[in-house]
C-alpha atoms as a PDB file:
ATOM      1  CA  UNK A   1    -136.275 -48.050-133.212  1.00  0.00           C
ATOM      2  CA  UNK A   2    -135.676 -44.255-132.306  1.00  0.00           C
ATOM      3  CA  UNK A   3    -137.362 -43.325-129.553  1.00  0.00           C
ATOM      4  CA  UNK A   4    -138.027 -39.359-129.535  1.00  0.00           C
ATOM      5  CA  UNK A   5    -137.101 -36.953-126.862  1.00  0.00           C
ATOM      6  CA  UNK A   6    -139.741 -34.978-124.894  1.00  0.00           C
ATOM      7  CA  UNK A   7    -140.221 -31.524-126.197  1.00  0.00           C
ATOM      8  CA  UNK A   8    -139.315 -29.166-123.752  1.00  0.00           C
ATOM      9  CA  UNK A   9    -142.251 -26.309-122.768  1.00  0.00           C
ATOM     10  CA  UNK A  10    -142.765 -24.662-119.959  1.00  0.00           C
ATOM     11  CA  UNK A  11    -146.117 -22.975-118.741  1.00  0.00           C
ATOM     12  CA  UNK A  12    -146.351 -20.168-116.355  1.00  0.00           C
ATOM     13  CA  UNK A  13    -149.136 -18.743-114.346  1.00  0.00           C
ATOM     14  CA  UNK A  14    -149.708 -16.620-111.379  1.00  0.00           C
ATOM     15  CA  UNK A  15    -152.410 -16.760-108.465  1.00  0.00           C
ATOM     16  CA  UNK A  16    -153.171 -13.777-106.295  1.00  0.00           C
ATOM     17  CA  UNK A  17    -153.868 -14.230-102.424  1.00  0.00           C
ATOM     18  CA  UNK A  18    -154.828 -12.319 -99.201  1.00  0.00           C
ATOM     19  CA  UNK A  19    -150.897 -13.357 -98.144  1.00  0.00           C
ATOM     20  CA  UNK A  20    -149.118 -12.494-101.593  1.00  0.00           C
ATOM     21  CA  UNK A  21    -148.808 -13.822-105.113  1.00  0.00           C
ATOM     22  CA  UNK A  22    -147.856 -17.403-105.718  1.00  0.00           C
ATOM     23  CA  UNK A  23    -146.577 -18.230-109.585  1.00  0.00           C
ATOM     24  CA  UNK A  24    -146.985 -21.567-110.409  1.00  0.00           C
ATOM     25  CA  UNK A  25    -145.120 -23.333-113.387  1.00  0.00           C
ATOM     26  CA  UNK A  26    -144.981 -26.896-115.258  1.00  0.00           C
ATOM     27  CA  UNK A  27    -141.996 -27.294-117.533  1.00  0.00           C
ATOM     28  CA  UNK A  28    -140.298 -30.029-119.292  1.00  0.00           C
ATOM     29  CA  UNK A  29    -136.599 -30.007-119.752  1.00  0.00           C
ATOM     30  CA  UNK A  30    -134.159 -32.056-121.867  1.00  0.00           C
ATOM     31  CA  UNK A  31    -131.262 -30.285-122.533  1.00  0.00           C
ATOM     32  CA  UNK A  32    -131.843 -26.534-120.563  1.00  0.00           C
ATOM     33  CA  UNK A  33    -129.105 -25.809-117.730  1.00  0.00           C
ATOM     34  CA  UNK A  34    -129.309 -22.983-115.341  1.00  0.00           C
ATOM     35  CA  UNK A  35    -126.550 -21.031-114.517  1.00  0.00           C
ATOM     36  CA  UNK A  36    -126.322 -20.498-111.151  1.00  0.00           C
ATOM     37  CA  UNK A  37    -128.603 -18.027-109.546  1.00  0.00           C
ATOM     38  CA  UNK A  38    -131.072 -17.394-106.937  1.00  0.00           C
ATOM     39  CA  UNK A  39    -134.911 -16.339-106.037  1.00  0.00           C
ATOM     40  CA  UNK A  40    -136.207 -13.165-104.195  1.00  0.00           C
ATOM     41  CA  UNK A  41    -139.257 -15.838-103.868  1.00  0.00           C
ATOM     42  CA  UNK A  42    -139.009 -19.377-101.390  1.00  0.00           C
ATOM     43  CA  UNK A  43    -139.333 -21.900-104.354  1.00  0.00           C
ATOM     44  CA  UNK A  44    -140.351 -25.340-103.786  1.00  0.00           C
ATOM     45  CA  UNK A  45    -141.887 -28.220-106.477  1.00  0.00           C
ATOM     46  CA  UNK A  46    -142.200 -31.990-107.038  1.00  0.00           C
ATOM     47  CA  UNK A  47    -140.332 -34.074-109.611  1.00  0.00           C
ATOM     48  CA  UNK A  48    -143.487 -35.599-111.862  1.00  0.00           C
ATOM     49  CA  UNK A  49    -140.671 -38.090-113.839  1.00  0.00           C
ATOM     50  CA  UNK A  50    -137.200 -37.567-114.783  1.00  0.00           C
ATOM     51  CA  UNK A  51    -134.195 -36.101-112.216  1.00  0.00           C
ATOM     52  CA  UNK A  52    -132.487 -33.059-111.699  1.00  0.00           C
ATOM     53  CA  UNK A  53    -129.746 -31.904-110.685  1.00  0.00           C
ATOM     54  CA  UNK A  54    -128.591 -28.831-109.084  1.00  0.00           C
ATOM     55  CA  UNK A  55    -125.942 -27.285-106.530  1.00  0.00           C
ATOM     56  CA  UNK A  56    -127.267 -26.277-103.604  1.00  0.00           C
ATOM     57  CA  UNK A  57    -125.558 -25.224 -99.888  1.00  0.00           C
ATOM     58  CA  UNK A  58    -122.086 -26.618-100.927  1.00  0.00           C
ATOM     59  CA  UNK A  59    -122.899 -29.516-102.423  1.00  0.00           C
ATOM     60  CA  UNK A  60    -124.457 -31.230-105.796  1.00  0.00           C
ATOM     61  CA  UNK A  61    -127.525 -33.060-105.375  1.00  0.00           C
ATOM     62  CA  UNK A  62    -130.551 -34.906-106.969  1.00  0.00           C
ATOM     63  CA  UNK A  63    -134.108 -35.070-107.003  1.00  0.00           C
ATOM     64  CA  UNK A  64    -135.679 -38.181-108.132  1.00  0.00           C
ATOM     65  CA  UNK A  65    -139.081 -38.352-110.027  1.00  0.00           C
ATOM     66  CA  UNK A  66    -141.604 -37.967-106.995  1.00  0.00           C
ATOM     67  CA  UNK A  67    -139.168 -36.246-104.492  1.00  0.00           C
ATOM     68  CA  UNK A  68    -139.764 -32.627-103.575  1.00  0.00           C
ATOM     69  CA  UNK A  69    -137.316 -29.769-104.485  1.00  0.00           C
ATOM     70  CA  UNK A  70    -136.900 -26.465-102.993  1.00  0.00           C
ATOM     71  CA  UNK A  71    -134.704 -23.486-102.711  1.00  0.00           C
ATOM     72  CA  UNK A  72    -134.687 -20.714 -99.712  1.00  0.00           C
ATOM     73  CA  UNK A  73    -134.710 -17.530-100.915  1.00  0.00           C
ATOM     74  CA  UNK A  74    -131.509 -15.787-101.601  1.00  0.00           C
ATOM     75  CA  UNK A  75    -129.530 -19.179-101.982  1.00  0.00           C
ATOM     76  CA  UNK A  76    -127.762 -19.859-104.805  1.00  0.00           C
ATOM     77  CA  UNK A  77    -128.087 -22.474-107.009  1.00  0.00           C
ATOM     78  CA  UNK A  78    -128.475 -24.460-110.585  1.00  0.00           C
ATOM     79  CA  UNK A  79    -130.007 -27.031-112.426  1.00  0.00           C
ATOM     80  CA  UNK A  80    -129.333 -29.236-115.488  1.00  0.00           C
ATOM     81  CA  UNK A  81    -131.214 -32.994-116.311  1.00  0.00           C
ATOM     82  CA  UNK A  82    -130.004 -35.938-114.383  1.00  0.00           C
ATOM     83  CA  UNK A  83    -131.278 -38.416-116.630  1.00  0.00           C
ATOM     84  CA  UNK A  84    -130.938 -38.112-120.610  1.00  0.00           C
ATOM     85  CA  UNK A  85    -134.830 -37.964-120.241  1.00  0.00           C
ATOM     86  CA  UNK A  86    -134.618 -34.675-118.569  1.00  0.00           C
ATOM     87  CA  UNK A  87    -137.223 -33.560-116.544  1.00  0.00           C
ATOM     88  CA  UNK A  88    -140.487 -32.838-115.844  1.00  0.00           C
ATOM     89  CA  UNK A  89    -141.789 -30.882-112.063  1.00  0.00           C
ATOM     90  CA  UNK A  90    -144.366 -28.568-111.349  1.00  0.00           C
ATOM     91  CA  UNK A  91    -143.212 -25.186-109.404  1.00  0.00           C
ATOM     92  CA  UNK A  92    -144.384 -22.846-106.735  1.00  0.00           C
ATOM     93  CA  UNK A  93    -142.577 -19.429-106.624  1.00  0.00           C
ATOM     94  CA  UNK A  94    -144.605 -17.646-103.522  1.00  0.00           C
ATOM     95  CA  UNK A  95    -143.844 -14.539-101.206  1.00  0.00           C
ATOM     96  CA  UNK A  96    -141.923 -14.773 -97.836  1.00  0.00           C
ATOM     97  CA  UNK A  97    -144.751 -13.422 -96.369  1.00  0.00           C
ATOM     98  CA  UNK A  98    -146.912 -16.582 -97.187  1.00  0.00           C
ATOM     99  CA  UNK A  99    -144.273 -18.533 -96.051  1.00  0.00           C
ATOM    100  CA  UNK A 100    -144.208 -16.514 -92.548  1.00  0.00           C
ATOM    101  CA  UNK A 101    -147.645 -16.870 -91.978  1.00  0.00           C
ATOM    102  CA  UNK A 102    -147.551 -20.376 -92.291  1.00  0.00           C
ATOM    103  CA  UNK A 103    -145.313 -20.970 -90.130  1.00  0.00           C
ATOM    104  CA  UNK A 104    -147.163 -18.259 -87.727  1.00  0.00           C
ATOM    105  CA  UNK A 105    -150.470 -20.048 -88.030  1.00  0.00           C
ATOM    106  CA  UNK A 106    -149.001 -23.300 -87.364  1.00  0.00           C
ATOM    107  CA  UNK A 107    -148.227 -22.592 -83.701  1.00  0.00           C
ATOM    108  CA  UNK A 108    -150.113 -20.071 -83.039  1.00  0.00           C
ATOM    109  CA  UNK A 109    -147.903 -16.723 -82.310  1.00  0.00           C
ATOM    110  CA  UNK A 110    -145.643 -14.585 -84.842  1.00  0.00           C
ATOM    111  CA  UNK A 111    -142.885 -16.862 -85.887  1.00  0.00           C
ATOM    112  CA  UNK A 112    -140.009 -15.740 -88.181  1.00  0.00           C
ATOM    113  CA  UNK A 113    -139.423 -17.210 -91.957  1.00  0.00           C
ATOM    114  CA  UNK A 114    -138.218 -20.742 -91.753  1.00  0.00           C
ATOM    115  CA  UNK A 115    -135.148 -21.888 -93.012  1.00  0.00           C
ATOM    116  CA  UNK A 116    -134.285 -25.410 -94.673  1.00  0.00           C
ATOM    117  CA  UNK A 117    -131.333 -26.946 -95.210  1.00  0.00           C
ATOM    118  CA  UNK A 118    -131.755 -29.438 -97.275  1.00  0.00           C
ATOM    119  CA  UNK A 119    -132.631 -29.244-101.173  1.00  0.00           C
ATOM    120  CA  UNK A 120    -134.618 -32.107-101.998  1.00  0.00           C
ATOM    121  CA  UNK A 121    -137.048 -33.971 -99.519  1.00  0.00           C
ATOM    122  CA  UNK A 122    -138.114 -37.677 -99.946  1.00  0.00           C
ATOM    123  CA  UNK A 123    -141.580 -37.230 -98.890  1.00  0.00           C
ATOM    124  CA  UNK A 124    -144.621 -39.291-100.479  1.00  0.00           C
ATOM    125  CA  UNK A 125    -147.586 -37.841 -98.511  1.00  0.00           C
ATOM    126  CA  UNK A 126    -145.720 -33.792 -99.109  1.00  0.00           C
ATOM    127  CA  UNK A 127    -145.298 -34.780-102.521  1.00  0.00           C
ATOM    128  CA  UNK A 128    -148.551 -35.779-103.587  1.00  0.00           C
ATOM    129  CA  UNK A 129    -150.035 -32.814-102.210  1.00  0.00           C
ATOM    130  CA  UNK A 130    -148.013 -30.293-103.925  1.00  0.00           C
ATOM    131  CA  UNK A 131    -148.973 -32.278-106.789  1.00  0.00           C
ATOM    132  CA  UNK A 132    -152.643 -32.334-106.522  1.00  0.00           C
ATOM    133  CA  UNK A 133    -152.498 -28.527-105.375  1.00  0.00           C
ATOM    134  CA  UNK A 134    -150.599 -27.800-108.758  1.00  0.00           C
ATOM    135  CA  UNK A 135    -152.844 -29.854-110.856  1.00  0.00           C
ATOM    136  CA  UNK A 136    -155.580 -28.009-109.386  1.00  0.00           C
ATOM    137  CA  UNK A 137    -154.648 -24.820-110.135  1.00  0.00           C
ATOM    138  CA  UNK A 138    -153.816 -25.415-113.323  1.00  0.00           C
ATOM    139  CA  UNK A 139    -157.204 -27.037-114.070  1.00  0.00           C
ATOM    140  CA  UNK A 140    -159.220 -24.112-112.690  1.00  0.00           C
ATOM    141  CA  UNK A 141    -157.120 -21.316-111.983  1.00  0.00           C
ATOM    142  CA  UNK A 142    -160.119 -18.887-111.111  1.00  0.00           C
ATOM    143  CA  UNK A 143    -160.790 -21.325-108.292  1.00  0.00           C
ATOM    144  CA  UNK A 144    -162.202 -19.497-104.981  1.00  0.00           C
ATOM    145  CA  UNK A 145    -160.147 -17.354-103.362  1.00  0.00           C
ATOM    146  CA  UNK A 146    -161.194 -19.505-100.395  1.00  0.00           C
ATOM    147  CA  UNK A 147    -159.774 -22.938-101.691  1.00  0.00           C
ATOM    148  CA  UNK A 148    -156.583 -21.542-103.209  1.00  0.00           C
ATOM    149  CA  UNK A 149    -155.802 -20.091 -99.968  1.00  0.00           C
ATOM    150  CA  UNK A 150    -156.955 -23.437 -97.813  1.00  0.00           C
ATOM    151  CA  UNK A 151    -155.103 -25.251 -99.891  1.00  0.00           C
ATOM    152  CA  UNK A 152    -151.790 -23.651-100.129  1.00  0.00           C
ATOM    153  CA  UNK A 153    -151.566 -22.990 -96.410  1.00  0.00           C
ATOM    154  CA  UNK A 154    -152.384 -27.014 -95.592  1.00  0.00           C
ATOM    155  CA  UNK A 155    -149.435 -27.873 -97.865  1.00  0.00           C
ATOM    156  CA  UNK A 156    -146.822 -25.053 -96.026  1.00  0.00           C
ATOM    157  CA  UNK A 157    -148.055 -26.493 -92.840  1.00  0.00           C
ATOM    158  CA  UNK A 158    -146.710 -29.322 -94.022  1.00  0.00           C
ATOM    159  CA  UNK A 159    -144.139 -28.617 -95.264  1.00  0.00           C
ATOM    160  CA  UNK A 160    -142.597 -26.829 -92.047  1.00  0.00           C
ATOM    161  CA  UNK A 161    -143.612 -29.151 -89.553  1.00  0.00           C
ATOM    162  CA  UNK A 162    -142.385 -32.356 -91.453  1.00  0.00           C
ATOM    163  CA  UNK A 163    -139.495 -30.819 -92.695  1.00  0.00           C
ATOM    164  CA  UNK A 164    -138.143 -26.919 -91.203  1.00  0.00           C
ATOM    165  CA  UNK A 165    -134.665 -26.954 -89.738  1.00  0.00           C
ATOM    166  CA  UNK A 166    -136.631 -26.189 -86.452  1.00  0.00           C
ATOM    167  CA  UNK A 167    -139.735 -27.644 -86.357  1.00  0.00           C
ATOM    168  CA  UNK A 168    -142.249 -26.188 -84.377  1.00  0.00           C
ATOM    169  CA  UNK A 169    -144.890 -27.909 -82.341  1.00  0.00           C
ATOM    170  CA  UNK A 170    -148.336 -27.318 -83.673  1.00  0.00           C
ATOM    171  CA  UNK A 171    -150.770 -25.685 -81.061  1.00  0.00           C
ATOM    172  CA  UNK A 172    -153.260 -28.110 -79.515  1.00  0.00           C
ATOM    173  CA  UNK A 173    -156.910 -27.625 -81.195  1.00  0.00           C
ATOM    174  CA  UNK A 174    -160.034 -28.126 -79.048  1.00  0.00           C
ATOM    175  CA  UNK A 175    -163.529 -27.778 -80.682  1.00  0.00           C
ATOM    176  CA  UNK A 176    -164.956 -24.914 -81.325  1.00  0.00           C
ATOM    177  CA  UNK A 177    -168.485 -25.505 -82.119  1.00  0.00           C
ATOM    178  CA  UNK A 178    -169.690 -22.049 -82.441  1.00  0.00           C
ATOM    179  CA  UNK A 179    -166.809 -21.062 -84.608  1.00  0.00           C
ATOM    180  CA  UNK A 180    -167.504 -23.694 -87.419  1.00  0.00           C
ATOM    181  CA  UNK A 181    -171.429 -22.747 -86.936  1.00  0.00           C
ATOM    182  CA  UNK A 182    -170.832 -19.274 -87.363  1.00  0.00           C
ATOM    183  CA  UNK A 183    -168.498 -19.971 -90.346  1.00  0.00           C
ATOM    184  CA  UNK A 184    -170.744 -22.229 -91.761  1.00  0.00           C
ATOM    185  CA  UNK A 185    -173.596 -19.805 -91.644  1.00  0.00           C
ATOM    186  CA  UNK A 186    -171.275 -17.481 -93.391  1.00  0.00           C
ATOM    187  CA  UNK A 187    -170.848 -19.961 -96.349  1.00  0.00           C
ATOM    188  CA  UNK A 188    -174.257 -20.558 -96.605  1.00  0.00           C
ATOM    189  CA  UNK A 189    -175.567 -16.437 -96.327  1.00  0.00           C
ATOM    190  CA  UNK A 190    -172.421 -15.433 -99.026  1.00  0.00           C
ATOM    191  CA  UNK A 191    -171.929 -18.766-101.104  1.00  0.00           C
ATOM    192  CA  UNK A 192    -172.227 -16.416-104.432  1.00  0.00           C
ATOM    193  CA  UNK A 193    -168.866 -14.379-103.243  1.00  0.00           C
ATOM    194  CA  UNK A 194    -165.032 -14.737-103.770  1.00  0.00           C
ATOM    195  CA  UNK A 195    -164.611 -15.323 -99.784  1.00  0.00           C
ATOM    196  CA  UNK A 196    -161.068 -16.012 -98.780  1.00  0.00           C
ATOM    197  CA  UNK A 197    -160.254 -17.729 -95.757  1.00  0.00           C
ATOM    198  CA  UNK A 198    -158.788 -14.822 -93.986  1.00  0.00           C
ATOM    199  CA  UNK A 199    -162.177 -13.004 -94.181  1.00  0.00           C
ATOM    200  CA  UNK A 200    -164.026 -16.564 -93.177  1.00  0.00           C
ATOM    201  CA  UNK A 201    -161.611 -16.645 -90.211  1.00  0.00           C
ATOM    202  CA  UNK A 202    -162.527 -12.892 -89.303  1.00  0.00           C
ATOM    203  CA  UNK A 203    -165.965 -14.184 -89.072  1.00  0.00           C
ATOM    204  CA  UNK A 204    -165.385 -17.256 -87.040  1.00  0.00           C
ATOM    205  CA  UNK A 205    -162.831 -15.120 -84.765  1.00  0.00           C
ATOM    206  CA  UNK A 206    -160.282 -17.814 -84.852  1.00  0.00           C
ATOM    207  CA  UNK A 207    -157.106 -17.511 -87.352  1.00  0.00           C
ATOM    208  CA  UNK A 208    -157.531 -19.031 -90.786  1.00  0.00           C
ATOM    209  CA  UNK A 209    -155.032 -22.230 -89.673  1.00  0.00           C
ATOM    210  CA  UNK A 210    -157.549 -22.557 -86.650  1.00  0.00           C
ATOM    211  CA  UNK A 211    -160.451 -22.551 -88.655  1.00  0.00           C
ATOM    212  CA  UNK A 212    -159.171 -24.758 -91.189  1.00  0.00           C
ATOM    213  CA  UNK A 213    -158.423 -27.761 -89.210  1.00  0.00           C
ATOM    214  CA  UNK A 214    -161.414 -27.627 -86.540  1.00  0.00           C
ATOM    215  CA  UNK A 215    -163.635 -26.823 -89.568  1.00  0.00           C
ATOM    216  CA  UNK A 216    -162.580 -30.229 -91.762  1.00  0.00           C
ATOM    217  CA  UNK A 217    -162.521 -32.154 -88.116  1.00  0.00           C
ATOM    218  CA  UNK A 218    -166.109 -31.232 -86.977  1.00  0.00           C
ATOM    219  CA  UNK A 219    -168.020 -30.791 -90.439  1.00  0.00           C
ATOM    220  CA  UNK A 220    -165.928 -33.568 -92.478  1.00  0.00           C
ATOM    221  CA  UNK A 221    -164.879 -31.383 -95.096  1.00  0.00           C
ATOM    222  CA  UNK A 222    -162.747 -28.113 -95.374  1.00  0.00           C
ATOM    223  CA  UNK A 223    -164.006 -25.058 -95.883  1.00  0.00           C
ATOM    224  CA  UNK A 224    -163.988 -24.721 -99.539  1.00  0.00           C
ATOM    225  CA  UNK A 225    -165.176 -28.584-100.317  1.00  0.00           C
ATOM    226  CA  UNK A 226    -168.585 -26.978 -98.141  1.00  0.00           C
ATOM    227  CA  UNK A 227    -168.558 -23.939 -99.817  1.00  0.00           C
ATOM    228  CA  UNK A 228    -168.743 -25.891-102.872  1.00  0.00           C
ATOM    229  CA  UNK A 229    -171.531 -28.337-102.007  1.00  0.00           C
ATOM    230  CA  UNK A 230    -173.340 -25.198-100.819  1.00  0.00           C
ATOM    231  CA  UNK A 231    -173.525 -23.902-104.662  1.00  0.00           C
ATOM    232  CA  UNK A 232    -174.016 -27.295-105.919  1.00  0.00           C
ATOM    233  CA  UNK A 233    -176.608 -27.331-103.976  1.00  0.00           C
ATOM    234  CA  UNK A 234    -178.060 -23.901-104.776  1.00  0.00           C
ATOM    235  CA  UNK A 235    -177.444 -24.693-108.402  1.00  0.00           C
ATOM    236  CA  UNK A 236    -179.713 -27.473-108.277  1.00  0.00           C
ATOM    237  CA  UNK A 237    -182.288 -25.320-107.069  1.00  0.00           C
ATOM    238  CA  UNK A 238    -182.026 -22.781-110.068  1.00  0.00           C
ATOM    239  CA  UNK A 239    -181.173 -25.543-113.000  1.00  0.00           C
ATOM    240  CA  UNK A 240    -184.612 -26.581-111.563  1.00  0.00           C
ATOM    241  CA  UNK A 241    -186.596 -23.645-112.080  1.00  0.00           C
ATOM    242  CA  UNK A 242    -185.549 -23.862-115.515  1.00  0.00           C
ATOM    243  CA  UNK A 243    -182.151 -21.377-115.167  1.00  0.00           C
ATOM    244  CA  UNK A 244    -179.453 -21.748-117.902  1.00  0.00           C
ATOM    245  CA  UNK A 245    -176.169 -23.969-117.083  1.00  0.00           C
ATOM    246  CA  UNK A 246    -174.080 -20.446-118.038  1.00  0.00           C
ATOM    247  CA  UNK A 247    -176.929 -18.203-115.517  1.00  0.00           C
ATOM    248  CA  UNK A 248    -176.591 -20.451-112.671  1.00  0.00           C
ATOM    249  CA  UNK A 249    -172.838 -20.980-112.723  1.00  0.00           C
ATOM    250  CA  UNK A 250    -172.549 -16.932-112.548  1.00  0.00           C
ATOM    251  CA  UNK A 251    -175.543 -16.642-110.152  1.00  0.00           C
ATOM    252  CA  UNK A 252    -173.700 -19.122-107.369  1.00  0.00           C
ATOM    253  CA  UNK A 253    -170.260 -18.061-108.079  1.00  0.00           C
ATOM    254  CA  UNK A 254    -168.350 -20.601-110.222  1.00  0.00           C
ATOM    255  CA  UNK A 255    -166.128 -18.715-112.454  1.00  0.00           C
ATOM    256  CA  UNK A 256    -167.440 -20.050-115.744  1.00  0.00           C
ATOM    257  CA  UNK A 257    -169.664 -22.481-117.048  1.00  0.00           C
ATOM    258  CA  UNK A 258    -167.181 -25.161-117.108  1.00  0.00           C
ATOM    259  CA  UNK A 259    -166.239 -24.778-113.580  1.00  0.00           C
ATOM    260  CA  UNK A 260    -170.149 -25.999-112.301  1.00  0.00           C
ATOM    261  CA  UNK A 261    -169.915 -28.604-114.587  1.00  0.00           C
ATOM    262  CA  UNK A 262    -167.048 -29.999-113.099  1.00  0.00           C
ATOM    263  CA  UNK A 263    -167.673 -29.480-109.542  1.00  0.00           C
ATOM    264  CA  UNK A 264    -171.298 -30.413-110.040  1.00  0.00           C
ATOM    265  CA  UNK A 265    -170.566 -33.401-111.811  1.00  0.00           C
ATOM    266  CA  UNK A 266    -168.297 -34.591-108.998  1.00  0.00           C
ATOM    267  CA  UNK A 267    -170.798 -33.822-106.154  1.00  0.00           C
ATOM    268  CA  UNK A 268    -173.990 -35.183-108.247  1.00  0.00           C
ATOM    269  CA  UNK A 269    -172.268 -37.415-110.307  1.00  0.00           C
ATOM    270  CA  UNK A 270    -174.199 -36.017-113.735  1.00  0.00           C
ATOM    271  CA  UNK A 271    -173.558 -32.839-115.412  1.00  0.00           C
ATOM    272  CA  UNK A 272    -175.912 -29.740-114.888  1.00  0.00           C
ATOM    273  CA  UNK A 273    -177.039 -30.113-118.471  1.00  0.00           C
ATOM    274  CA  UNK A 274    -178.240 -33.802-117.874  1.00  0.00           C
ATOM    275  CA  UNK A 275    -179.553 -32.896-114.179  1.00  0.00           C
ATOM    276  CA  UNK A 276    -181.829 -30.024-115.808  1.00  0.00           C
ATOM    277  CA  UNK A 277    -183.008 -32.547-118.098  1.00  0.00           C
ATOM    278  CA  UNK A 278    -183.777 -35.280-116.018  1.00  0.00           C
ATOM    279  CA  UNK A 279    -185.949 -32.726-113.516  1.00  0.00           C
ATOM    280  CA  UNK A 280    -187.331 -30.858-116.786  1.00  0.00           C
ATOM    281  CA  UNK A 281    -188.354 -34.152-118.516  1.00  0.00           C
ATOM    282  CA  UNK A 282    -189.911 -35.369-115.170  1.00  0.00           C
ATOM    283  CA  UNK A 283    -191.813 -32.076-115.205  1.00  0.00           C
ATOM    284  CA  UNK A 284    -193.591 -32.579-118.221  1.00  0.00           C
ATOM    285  CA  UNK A 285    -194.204 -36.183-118.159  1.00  0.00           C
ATOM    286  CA  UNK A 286    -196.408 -34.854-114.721  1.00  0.00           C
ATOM    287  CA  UNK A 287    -198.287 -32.689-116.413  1.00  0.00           C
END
C-alpha cells in the first residue's frame, strides 16, 4: 500500500499589540529547504510532528516533534525535513521590543534583549503553551487585545526565565488587593472595549507582568478569562431580554457572533441560541 505524503501549505497571519506586531504561521513541509538566512524578528515555534533540521551557531541540529525551536535575531541559519515525513510547527515572528519588555517585566527594571544560545529547547510545559497560544490565535484571531497580550507575555516569561543564557530572577510579588479591585472594577465598568493589558495595568498602577500574576493568584483567573466571564455574564442578561445572538455579541464586545458562541458555550456550557431559548420558553410557559 502507498501511503501519501502530506501536502505542504503554509498559513500566515499577523496580530497587532501595544508592544509590536507578532506574525504567526502554521506550515507543513516535505520537501522545502531554506537557504541559509536570518530574521530582523526573534523567531521561536514548536514542532507539532515531524523534525527539522537546521544550522544554527556553528553547528547542525534537530528539533523533534514537541521540542521548541528558535532563532535570535540576526543569526544565521537553515532548515530542511529531518524525517521523510517532513514537518509540521507553528511560528511566532515578533518585535525585539516585545521581547525586551518581557524580559523587563519579568524582574522588574529595564533589562536589555536576551540572548539564547541554543536552537532547540526540550521543554514540555514551554511547548505546550506556545502551542495552545498558537492554536488560539488562529481560532479567533480578533481575540481581545487584552488576552493576546496576557498571553504572549506569560509564554516570553517563560521562555526567558526557563531558558535565557542569563536568567534573571523574577521579582518577589506580594498582594496587592487594591490593585486587582481597582482592575477588576475596570473590567467590569469597560467590559464592551478592546482593553489591552498595558492600559489595565495603567489603571491598577502596577506594570502589566505585575498585574498579571497577582491578578490570576488573588481572583483565580487572569485578566482576560474575567474579562470574559464578565460579558458572558452581561450577555446573559441581554439574550434574556430577548436581544439577538449577533446584537449581544457586538453590544459586549466579542468580535463576531461566533466568538460568544464559543466563549459562552464554554463558560455556560450551552450555546447563546439554546440559552435564549430555554429562558424565552420558560417565559411563556409563565404566562
Amino acid at each position: 500500500m502507498t501511503v501519501q505524503a502530506p501536502r505542504e501549505q503554509t498559513k500566515l497571519w499577523r496580530l497587532s499589540t501595544s508592544y509590536g506586531d507578532v506574525e504567526l504561521m502554521r506550515a507543513t513541509y516535505v520537501t522545502q529547504t531554506f537557504a541559509r538566512h536570518s530574521h530582523e524578528r526573534f523567531a521561536i515555534g514548536v514542532i507539532e510532528n515531524g523534525a527539522l533540521g537546521f544550522y544554527y551557531r556553528g553547528e547542525n541540529v534537530v528539533a523533534p516533534t514537541g521540542s521548541v525551536n528558535l532563532a535570535n535575531s540576526g543569526e544565521p541559519h537553515d532548515g530542511h525535513a529531518a524525517t521523510e515525513a517532513g514537518w509540521i510547527y507553528r511560528m511566532c515572528y515578533l518585535d525585539l521590543s516585545l521581547l525586551q519588555q518581557a524580559a523587563s517585566e519579568v524582574v522588574g527594571h529595564p533589562r536589555g534583549i536576551p540572548f539564547f544560545q541554543t536552537g532547540v529547547i526540550h521543554d514540555d510545559y514551554l511547548a505546550g503553551t506556545i502551542r495552545r497560544l498558537h492554536i488560539a490565535f488562529e481560532a479567533e484571531p480578533n481575540t481581545s487585545a487584552l488576552e493576546q497580550e496576557s498571553r504572549m507575555l506569560e509564554m516570553l516569561s517563560q521562555l526567558i526565565v526557563r531558558h535565557a543564557d542569563d536568567r534573571p530572577a523574577p521579582r518577589a510579588m506580594p498582594r496587592e488587593d487594591r490593585a486587582v479591585t481597582r482592575a477588576r472594577e475596570y473590567l467590569e465598568a469597560h467590559y464592551a472595549e478592546n482593553i489591552s493589558l498595558d492600559q489595565l495595568a495603567h489603571v491598577a498602577n502596577l506594570s502589566p507582568f505585575h498585574l498579571a500574576h497577582v491578578f490570576r493568584d488573588q481572583m483565580g483567573l487572569s485578566p482576560h478569562a474575567y474579562l470574559t466571564q464578565v460579558r458572558v455574564k452581561q450577555a446573559k442578561t441581554l439574550l434574556g431580554q430577548g436581544w439577538s445572538i449577533a446584537q449581544t455579541a457586538c453590544e459586549v464586545g466579542f468580535a463576531d457572533q461566533s466568538h460568544l458562541t464559543r466563549r459562552f458555550k464554554r463558560v455556560v456550557g450551552m450555546t447563546p441560541g439554546q440559552y435564549r431559548k430555554i429562558v424565552q420558553d420558560g417565559r411563556t410557559s409563565c404566562s
